[in-house]
Protein backbone atom coordinates (compact mmCIF):
# COMPACT_ATOMS: atom_id res chain seq x y z
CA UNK A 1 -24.66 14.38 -7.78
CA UNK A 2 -21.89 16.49 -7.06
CA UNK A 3 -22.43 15.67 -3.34
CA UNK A 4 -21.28 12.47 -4.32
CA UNK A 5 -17.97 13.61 -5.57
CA UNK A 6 -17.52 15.67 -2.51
CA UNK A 7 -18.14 13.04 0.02
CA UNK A 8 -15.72 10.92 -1.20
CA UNK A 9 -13.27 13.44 -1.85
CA UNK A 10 -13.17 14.27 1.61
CA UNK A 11 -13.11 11.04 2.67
CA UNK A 12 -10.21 9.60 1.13
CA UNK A 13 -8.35 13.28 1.66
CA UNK A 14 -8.77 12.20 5.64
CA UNK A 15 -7.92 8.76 5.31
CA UNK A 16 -4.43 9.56 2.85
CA UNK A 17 -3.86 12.29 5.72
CA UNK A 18 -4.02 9.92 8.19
CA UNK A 19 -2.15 6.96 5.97
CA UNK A 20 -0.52 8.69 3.14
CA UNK A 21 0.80 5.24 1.35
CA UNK A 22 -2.93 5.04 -0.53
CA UNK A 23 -2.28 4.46 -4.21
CA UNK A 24 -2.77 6.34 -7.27
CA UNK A 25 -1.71 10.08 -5.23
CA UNK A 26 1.84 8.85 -4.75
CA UNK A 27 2.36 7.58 -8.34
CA UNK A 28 0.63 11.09 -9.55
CA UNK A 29 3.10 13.18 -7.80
CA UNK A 30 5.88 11.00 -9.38
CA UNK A 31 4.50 11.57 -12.78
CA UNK A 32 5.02 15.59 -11.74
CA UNK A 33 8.82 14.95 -11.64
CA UNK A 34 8.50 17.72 -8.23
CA UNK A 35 11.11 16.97 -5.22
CA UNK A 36 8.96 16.06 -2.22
CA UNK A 37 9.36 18.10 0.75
CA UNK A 38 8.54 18.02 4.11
CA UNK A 39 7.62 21.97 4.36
CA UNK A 40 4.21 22.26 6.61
CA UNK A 41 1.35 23.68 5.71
CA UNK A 42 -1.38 23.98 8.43
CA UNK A 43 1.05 21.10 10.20
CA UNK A 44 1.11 18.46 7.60
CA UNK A 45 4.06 18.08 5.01
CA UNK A 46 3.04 19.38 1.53
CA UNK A 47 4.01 16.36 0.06
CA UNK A 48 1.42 14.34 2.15
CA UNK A 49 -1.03 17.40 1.39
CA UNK A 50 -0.79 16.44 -2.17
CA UNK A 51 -0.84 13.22 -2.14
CA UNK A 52 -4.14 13.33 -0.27
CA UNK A 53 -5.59 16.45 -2.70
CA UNK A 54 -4.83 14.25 -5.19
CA UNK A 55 -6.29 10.88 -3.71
CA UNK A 56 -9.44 12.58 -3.25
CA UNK A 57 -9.81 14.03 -6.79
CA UNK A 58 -9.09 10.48 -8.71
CA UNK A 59 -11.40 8.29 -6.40
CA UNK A 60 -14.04 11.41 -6.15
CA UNK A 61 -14.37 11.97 -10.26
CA UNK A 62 -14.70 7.58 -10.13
CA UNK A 63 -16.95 7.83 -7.58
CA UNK A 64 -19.01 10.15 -9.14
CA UNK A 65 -19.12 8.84 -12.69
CA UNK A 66 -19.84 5.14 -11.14
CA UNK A 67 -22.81 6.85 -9.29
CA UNK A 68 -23.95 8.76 -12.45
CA UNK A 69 -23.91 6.17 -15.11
CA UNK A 70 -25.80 4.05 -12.27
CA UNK A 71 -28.47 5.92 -11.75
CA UNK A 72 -28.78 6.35 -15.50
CA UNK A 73 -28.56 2.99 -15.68
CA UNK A 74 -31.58 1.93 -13.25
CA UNK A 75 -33.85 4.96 -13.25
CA UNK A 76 -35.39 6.33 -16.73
CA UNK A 77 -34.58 10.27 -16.22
């Protein structure tokens, strides 16, 4: 099940790389109250970095919870 969470993590950490106006990381980081910064890390702005860290954690621990009560749901385990 946890493959679940980490599929989805990663995808949605590539896709707010690539496009980092996804909801829910932006508003996150605004909740922090830190200054964004364009400082690179591996060649991508830290602020984009977390954005996308963060992107992937939210829609990862829905993903997997979705996924867990489903299968809870449908098969008798």
């Amino acid at each position: 099940m946890s493959m679940v969470f980490l599929a989805v993590f990663f995808a949605f950490l590539l896709m707010t790389l690539d496009g980092p106006d996804l909801p829910i990381g932006r508003q996150f980081y605004g909740l922090f109250g830190v200054a964004k910064s364009d400082y690179p890390v591996l060649g991508i702005g830290v602020t984009t970095l977390v954005y996308a860290v963060l992107n992937g954690v939210f829609y990862g621990v829905i993903a997997w919870l979705v996924f867990t009560f489903g299968v809870k749901r449908f098969v008798n385990i």
